[in-house]
PDB file of N, CA and C in Angstrom:
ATOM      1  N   UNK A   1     113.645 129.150 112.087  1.00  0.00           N
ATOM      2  CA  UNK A   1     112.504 128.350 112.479  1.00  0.00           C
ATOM      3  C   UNK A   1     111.356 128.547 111.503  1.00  0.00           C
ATOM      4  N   UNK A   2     111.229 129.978 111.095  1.00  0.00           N
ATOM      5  CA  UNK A   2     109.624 130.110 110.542  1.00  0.00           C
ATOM      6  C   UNK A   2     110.045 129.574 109.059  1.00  0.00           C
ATOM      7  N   UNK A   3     111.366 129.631 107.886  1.00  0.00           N
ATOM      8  CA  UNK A   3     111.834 128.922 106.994  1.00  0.00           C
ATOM      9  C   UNK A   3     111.271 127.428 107.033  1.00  0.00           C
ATOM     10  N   UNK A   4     112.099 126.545 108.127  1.00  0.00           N
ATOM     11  CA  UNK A   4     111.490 124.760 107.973  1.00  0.00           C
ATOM     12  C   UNK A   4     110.165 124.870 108.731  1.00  0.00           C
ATOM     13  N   UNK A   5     109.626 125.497 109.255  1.00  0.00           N
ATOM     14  CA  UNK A   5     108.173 125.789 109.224  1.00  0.00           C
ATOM     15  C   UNK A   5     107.337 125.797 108.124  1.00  0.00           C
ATOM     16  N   UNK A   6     107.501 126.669 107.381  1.00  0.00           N
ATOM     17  CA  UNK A   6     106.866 126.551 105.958  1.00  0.00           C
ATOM     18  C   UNK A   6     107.403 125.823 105.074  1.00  0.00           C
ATOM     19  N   UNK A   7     108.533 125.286 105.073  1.00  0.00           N
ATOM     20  CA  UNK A   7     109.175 124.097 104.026  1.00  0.00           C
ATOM     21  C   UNK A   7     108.207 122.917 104.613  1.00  0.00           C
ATOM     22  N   UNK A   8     108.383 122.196 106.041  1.00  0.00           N
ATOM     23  CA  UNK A   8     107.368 121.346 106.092  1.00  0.00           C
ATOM     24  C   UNK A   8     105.842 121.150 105.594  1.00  0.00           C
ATOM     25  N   UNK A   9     105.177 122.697 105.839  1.00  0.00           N
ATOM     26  CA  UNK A   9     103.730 122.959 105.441  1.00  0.00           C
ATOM     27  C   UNK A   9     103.563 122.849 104.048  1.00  0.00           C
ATOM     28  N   UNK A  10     104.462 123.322 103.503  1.00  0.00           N
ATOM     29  CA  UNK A  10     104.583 123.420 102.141  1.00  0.00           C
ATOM     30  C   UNK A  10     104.348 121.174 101.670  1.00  0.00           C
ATOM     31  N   UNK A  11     104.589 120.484 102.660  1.00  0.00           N
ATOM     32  CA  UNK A  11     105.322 119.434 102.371  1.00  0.00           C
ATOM     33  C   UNK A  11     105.840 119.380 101.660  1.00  0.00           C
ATOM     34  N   UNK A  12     107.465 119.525 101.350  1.00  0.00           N
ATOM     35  CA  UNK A  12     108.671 119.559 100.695  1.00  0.00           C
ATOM     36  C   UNK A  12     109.540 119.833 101.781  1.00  0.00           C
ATOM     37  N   UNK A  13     110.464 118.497 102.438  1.00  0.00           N
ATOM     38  CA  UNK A  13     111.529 118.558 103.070  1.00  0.00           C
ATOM     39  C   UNK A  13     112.577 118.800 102.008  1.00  0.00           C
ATOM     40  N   UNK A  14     114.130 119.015 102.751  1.00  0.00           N
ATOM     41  CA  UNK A  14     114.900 119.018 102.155  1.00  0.00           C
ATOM     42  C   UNK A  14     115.889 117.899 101.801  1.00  0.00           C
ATOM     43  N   UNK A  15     114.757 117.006 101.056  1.00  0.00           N
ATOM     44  CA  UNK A  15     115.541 115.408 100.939  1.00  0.00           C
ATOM     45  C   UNK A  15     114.914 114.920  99.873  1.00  0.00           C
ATOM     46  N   UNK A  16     115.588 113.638  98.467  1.00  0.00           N
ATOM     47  CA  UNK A  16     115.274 113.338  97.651  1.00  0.00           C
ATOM     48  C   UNK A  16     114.218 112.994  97.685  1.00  0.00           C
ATOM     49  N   UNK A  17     113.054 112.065  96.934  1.00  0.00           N
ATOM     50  CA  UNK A  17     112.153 111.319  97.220  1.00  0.00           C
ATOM     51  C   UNK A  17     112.668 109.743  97.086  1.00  0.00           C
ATOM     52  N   UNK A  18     112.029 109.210  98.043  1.00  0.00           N
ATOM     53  CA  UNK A  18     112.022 107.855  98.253  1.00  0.00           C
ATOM     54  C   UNK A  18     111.046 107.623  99.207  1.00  0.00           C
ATOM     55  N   UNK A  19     111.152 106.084  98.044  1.00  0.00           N
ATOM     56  CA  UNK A  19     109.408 105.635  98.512  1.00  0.00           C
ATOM     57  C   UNK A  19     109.410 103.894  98.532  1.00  0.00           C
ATOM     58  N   UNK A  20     110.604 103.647  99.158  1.00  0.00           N
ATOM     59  CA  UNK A  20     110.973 102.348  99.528  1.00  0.00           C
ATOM     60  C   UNK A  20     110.186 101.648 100.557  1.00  0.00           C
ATOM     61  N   UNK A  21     109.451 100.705  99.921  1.00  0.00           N
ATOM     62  CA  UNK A  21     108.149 100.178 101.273  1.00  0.00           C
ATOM     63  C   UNK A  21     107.071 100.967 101.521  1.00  0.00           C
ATOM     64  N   UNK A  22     107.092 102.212 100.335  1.00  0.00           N
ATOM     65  CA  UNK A  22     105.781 102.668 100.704  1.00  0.00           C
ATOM     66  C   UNK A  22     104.782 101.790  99.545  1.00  0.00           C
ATOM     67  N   UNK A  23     103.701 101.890  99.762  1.00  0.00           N
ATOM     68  CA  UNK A  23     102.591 101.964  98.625  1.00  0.00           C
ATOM     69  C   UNK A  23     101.822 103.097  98.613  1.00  0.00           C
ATOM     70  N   UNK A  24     101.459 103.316  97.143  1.00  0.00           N
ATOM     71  CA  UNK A  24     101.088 104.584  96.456  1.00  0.00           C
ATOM     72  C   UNK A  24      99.797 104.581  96.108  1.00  0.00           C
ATOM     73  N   UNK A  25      99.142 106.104  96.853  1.00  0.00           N
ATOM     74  CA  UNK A  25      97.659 105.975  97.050  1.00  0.00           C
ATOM     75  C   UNK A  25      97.278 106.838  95.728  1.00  0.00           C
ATOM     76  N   UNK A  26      96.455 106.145  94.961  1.00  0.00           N
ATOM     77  CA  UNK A  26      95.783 106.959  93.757  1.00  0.00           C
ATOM     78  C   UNK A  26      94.378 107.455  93.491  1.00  0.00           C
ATOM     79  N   UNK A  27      93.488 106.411  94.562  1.00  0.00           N
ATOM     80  CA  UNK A  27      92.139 106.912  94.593  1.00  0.00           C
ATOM     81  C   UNK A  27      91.494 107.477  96.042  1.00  0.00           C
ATOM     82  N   UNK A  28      90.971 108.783  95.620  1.00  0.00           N
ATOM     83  CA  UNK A  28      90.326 109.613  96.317  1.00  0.00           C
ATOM     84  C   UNK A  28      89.759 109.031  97.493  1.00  0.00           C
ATOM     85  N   UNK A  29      88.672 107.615  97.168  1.00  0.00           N
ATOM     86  CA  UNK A  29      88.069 106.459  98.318  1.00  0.00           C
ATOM     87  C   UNK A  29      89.026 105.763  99.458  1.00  0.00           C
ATOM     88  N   UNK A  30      90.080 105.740  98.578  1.00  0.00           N
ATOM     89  CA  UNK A  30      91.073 105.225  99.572  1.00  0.00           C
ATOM     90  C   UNK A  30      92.020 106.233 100.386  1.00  0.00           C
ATOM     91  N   UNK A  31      92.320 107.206 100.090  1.00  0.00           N
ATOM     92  CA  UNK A  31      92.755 108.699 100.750  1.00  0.00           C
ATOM     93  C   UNK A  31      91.705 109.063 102.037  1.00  0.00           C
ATOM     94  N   UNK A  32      90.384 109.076 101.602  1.00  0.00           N
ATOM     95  CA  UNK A  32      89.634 109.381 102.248  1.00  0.00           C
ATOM     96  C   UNK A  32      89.315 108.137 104.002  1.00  0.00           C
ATOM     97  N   UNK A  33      89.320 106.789 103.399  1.00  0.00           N
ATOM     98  CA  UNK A  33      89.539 105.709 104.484  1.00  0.00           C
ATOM     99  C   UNK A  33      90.568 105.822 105.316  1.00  0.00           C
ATOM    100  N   UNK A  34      91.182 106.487 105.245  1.00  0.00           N
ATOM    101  CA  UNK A  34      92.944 106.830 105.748  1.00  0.00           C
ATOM    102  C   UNK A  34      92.534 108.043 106.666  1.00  0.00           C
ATOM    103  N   UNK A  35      93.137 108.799 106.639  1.00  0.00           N
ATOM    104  CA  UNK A  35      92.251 109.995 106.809  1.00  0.00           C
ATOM    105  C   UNK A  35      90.980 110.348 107.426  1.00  0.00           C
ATOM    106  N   UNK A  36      90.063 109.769 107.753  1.00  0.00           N
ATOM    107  CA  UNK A  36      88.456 109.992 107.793  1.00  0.00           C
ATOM    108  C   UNK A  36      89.305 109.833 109.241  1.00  0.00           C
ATOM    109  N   UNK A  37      88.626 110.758 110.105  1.00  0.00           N
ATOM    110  CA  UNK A  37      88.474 110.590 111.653  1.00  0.00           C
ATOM    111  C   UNK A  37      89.827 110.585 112.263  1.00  0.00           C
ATOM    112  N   UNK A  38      90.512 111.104 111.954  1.00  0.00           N
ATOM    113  CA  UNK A  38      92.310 110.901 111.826  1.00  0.00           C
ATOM    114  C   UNK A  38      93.014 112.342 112.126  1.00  0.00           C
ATOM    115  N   UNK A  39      93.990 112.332 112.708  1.00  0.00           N
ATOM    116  CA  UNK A  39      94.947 113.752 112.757  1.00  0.00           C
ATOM    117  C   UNK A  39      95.868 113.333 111.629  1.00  0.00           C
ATOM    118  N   UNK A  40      96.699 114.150 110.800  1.00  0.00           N
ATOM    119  CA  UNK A  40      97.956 114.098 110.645  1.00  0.00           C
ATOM    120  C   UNK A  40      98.857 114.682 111.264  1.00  0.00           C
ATOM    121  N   UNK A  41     100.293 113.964 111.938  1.00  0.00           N
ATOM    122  CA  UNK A  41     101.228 114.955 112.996  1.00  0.00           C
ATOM    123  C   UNK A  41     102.613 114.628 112.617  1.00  0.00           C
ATOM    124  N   UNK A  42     103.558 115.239 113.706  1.00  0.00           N
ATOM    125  CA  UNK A  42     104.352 115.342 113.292  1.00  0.00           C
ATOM    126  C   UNK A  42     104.855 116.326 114.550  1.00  0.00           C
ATOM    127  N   UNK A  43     106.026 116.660 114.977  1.00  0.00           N
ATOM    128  CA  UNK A  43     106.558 117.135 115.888  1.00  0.00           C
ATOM    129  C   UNK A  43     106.026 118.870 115.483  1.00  0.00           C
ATOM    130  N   UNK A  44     105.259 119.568 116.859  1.00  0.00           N
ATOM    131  CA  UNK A  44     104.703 120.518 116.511  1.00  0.00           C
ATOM    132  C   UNK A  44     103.980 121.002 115.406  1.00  0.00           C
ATOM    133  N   UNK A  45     103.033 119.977 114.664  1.00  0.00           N
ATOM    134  CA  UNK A  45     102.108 119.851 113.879  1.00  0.00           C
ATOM    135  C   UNK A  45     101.284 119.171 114.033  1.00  0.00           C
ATOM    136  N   UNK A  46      99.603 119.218 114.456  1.00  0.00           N
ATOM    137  CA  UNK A  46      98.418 118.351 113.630  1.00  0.00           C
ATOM    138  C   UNK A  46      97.559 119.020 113.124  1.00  0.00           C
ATOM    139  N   UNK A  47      97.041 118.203 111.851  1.00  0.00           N
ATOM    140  CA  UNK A  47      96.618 118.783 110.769  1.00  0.00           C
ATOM    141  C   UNK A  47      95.419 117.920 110.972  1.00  0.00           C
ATOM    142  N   UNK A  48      93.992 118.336 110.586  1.00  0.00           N
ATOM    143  CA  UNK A  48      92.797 117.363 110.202  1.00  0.00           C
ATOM    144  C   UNK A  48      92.772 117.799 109.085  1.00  0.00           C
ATOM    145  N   UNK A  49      92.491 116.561 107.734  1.00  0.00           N
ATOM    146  CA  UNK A  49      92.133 117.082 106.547  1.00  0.00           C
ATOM    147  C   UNK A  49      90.907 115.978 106.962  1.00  0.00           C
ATOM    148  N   UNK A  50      89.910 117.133 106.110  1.00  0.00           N
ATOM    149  CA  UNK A  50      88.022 115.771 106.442  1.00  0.00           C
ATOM    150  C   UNK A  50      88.315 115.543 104.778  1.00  0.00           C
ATOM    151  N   UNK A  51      86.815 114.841 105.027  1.00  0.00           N
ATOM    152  CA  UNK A  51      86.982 114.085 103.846  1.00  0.00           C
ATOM    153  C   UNK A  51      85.990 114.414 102.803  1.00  0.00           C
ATOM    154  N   UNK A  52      85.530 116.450 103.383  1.00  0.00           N
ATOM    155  CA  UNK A  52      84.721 117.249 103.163  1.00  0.00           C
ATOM    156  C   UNK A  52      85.677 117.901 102.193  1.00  0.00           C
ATOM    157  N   UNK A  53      86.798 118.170 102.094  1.00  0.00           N
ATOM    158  CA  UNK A  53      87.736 118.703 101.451  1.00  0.00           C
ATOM    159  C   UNK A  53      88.338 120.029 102.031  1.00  0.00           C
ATOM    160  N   UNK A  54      88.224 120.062 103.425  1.00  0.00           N
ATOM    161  CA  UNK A  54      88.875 120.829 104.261  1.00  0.00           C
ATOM    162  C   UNK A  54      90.400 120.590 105.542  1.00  0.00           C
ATOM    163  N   UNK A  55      91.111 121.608 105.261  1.00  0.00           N
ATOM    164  CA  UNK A  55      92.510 121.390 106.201  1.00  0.00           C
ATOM    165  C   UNK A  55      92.250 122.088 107.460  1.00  0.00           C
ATOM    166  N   UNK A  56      92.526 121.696 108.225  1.00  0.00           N
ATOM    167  CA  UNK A  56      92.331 122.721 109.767  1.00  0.00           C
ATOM    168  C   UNK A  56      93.428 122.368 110.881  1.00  0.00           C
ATOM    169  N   UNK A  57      93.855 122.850 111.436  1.00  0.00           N
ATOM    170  CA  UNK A  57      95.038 122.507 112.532  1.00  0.00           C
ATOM    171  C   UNK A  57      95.601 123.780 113.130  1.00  0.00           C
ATOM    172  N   UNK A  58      96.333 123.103 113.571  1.00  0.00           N
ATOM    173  CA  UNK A  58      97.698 124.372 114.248  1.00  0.00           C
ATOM    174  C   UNK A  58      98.986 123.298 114.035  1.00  0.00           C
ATOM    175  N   UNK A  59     100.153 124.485 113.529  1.00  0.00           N
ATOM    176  CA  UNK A  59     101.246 124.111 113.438  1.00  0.00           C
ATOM    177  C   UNK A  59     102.460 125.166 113.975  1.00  0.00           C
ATOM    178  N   UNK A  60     103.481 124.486 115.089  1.00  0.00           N
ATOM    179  CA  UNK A  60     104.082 125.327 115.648  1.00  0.00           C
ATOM    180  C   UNK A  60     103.445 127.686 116.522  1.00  0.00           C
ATOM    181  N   UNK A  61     102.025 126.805 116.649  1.00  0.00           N
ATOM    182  CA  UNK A  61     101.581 128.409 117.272  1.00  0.00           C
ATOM    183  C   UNK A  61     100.440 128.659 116.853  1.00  0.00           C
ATOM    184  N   UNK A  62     100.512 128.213 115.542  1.00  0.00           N
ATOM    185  CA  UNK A  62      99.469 128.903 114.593  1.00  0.00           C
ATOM    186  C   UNK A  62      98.339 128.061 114.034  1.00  0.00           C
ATOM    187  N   UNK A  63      97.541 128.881 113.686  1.00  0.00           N
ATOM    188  CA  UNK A  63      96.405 127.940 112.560  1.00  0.00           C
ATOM    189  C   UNK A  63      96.651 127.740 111.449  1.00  0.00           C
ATOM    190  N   UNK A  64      96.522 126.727 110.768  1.00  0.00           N
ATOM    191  CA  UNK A  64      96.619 126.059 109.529  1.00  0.00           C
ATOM    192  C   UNK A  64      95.425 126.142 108.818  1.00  0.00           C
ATOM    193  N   UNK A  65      95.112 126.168 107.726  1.00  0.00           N
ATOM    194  CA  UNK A  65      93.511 126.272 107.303  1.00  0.00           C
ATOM    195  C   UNK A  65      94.109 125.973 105.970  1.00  0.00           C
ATOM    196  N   UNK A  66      93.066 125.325 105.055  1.00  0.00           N
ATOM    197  CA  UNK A  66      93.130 125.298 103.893  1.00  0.00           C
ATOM    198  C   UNK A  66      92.116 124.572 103.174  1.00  0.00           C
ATOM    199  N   UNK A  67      92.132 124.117 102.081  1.00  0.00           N
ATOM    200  CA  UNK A  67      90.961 123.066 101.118  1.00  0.00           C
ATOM    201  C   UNK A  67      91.642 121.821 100.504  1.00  0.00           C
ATOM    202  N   UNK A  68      91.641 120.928 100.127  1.00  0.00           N
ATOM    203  CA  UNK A  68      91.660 120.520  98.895  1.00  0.00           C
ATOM    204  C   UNK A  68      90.542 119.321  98.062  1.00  0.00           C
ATOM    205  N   UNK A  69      91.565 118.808  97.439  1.00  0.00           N
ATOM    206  CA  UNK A  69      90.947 117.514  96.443  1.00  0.00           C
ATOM    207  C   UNK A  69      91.107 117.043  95.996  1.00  0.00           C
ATOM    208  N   UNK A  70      90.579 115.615  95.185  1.00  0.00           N
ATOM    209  CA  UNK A  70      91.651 114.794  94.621  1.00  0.00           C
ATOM    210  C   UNK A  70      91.610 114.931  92.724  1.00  0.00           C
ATOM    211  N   UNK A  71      92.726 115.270  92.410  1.00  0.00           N
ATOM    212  CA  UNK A  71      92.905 114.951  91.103  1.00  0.00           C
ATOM    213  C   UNK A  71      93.415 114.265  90.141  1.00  0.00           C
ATOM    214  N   UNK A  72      93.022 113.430  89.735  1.00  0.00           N
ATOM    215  CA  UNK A  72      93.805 112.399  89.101  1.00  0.00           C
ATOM    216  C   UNK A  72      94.415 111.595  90.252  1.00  0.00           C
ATOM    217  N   UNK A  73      95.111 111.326  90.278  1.00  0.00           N
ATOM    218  CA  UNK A  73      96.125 110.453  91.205  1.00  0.00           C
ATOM    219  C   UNK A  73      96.845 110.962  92.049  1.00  0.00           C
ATOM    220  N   UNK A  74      96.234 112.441  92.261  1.00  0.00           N
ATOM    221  CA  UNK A  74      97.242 113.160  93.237  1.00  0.00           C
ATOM    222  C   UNK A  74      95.863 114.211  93.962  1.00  0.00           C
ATOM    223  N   UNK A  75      96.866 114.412  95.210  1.00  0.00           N
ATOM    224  CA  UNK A  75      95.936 114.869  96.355  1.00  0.00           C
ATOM    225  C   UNK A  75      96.605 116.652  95.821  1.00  0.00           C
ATOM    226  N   UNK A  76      95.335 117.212  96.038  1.00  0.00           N
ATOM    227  CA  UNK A  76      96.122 119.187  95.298  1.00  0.00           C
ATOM    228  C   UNK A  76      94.961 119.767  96.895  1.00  0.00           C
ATOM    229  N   UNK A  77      96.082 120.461  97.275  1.00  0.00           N
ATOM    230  CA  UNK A  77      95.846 121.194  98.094  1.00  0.00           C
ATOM    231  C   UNK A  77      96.361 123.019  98.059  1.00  0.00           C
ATOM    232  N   UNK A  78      95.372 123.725  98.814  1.00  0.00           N
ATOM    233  CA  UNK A  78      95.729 125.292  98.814  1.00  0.00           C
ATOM    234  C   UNK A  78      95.809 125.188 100.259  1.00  0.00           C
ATOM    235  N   UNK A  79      96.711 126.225 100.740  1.00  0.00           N
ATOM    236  CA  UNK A  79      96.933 125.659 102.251  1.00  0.00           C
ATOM    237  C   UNK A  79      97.617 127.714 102.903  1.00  0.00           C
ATOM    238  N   UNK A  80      97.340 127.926 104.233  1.00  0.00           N
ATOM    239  CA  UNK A  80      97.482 128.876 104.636  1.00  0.00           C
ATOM    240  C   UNK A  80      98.016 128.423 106.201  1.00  0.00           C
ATOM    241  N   UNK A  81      98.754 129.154 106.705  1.00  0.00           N
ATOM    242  CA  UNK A  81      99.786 129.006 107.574  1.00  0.00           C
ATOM    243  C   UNK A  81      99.551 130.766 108.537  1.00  0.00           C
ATOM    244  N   UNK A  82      98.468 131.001 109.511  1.00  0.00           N
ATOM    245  CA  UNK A  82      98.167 131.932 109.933  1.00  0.00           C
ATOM    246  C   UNK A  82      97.838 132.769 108.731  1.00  0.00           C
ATOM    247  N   UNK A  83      98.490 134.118 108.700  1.00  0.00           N
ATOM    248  CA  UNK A  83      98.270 134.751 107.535  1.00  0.00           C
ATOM    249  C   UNK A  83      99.025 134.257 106.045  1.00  0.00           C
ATOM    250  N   UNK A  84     100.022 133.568 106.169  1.00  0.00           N
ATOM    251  CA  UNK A  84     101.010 133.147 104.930  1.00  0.00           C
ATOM    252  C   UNK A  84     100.209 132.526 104.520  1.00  0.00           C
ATOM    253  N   UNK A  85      99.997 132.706 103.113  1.00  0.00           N
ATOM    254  CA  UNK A  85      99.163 131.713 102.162  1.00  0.00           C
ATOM    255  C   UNK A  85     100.790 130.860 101.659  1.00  0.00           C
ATOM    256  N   UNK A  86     100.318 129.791 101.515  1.00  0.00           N
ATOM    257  CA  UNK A  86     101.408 128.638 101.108  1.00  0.00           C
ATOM    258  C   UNK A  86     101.592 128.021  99.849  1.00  0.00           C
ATOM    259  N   UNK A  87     100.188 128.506  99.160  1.00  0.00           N
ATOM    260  CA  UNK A  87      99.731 128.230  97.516  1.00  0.00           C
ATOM    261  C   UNK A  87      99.395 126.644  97.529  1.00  0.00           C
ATOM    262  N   UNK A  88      99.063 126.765  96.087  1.00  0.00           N
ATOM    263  CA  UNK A  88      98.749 125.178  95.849  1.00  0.00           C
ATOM    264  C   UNK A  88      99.310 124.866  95.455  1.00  0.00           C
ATOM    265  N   UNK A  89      99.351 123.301  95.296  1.00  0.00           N
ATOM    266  CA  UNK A  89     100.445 122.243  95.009  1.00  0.00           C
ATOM    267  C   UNK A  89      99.797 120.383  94.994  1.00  0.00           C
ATOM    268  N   UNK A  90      99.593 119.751  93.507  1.00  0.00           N
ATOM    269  CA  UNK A  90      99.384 118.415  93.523  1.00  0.00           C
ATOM    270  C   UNK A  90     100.331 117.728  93.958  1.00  0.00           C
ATOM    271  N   UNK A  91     100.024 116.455  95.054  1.00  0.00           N
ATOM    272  CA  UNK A  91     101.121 115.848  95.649  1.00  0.00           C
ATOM    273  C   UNK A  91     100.697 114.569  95.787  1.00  0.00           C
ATOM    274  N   UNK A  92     102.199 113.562  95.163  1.00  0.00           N
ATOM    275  CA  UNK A  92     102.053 112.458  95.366  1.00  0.00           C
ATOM    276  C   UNK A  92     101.368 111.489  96.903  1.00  0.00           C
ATOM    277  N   UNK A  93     100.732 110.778  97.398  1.00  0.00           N
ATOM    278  CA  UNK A  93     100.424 110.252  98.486  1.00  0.00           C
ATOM    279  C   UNK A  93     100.930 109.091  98.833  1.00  0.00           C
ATOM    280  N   UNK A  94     101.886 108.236  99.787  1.00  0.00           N
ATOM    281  CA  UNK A  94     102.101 106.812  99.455  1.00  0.00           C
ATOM    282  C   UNK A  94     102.379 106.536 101.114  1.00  0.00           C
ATOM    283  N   UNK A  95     102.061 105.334 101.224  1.00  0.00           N
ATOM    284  CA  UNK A  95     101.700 104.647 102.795  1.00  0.00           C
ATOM    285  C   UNK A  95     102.464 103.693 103.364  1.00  0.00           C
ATOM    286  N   UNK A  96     103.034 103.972 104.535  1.00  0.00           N
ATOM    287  CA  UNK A  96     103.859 102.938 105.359  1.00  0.00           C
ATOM    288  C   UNK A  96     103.338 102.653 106.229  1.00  0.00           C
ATOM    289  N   UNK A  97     102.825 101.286 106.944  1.00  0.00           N
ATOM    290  CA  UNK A  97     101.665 101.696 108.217  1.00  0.00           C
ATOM    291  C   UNK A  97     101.580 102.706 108.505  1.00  0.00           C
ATOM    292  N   UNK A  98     101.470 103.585 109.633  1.00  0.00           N
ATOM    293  CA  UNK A  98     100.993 104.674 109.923  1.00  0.00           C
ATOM    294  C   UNK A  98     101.476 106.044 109.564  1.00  0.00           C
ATOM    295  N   UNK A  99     102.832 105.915 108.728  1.00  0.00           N
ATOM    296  CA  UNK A  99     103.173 106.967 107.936  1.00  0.00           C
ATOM    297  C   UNK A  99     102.278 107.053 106.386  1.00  0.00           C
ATOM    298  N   UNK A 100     102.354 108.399 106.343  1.00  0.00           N
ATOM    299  CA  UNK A 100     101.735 108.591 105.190  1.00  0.00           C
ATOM    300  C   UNK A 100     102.750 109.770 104.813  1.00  0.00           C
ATOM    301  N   UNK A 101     102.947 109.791 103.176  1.00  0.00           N
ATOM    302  CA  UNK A 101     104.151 110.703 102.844  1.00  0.00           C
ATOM    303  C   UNK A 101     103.320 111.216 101.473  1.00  0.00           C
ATOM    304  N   UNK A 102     103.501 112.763 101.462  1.00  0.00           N
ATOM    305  CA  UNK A 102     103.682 113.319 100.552  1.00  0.00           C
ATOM    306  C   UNK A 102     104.462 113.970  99.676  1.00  0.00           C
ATOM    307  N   UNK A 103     104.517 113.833  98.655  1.00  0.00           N
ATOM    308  CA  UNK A 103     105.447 114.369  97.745  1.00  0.00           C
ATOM    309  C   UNK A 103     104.959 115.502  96.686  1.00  0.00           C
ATOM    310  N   UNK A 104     105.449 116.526  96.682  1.00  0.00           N
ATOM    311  CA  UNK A 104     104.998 117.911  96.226  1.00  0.00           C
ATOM    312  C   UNK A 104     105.257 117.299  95.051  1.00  0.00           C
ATOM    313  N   UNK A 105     104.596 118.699  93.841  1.00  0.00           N
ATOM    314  CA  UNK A 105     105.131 118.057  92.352  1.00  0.00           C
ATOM    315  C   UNK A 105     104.072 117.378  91.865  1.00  0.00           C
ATOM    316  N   UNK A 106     103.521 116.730  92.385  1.00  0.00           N
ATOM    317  CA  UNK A 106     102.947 115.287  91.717  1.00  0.00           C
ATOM    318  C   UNK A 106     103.924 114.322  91.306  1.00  0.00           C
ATOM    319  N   UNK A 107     104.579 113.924  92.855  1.00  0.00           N
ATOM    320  CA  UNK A 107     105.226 112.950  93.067  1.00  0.00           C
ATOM    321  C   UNK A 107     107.169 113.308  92.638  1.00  0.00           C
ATOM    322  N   UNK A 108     107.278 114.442  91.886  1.00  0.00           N
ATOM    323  CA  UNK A 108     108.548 114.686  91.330  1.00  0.00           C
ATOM    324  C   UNK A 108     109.569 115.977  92.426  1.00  0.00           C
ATOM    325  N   UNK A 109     108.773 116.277  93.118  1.00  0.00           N
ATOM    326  CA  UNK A 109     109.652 117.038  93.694  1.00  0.00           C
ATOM    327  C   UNK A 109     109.797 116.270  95.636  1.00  0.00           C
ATOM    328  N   UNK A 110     109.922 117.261  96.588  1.00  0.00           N
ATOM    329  CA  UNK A 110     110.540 117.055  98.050  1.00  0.00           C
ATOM    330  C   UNK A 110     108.766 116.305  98.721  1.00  0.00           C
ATOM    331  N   UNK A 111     109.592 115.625  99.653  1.00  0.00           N
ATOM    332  CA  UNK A 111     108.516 114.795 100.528  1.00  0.00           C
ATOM    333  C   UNK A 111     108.516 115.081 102.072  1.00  0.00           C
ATOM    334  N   UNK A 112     107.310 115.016 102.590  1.00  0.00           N
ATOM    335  CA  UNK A 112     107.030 115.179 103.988  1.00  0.00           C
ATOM    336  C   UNK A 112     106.365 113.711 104.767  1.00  0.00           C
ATOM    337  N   UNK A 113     106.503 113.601 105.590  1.00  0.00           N
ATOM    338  CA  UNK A 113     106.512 112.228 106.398  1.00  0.00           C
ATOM    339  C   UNK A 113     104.995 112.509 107.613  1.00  0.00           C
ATOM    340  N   UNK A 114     104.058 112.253 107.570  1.00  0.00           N
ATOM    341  CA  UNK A 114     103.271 112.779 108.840  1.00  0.00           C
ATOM    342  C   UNK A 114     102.735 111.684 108.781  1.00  0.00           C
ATOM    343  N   UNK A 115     102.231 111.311 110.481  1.00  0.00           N
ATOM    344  CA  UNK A 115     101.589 110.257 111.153  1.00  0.00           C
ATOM    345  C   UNK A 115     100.442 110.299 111.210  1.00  0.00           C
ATOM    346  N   UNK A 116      99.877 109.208 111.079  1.00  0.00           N
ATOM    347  CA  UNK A 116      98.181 109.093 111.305  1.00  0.00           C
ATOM    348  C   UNK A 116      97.461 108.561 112.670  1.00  0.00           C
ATOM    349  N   UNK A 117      97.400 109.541 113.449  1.00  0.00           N
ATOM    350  CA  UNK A 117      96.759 109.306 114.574  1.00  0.00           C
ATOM    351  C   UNK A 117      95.160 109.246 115.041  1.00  0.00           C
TER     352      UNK A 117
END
């Protein structure tokens, strides 16, 4: 459990990327419209990222905490999982109505799927 716990947090499932029907978010203004006033979830996960450049939630028990920001065309986040620090990581962003998917890497490595509520 605590393994795909942190594989999710990490966002990096264990599945190729594909991004069929998504569209791909590159500016910070538009990340932020998404997002602003919003949970991200997911079965035993919600996450608030503001648009202050802060992560806050609970996932499966615990608190989630972290920062990030936008760089270039990719959202880079440092992220902590109770005491586990989770490190940082630039990640692709791309949008299906109310899915929003990230892709670790900057877009080249594993993707996570979370809802915008």
């Amino acid at each position: 459990m605590r393994a795909l716990l942190i594989s999710i947090l990490c966002l990096g499932l264990a599945a190729p990327v594909a991004a069929e029907g998504f569209n791909t978010i590159t500016e910070r203004d538009r990340f932020v419209s998404l997002i602003k006033d919003r949970d991200l979830t997911r079965f035993g996960i919600s996450l608030n990222v503001t648009p202050e450049g802060q992560i806050k939630g609970r996932a499966f028990g615990r608190d989630v905490t972290g920062t990030w920001q936008w760089d270039g065309d990719y959202f880079c986040r440092d992220l902590y999982w109770g005491s586990t620090e989770l490190g940082a990581n630039c990640q692709a962003v791309r949008l299906q109505g109310n899915k929003i998917r990230f892709t670790s890497d900057q877009g080249s490595g594993q993707y996570a799927d979370l809802y915008l509520e």
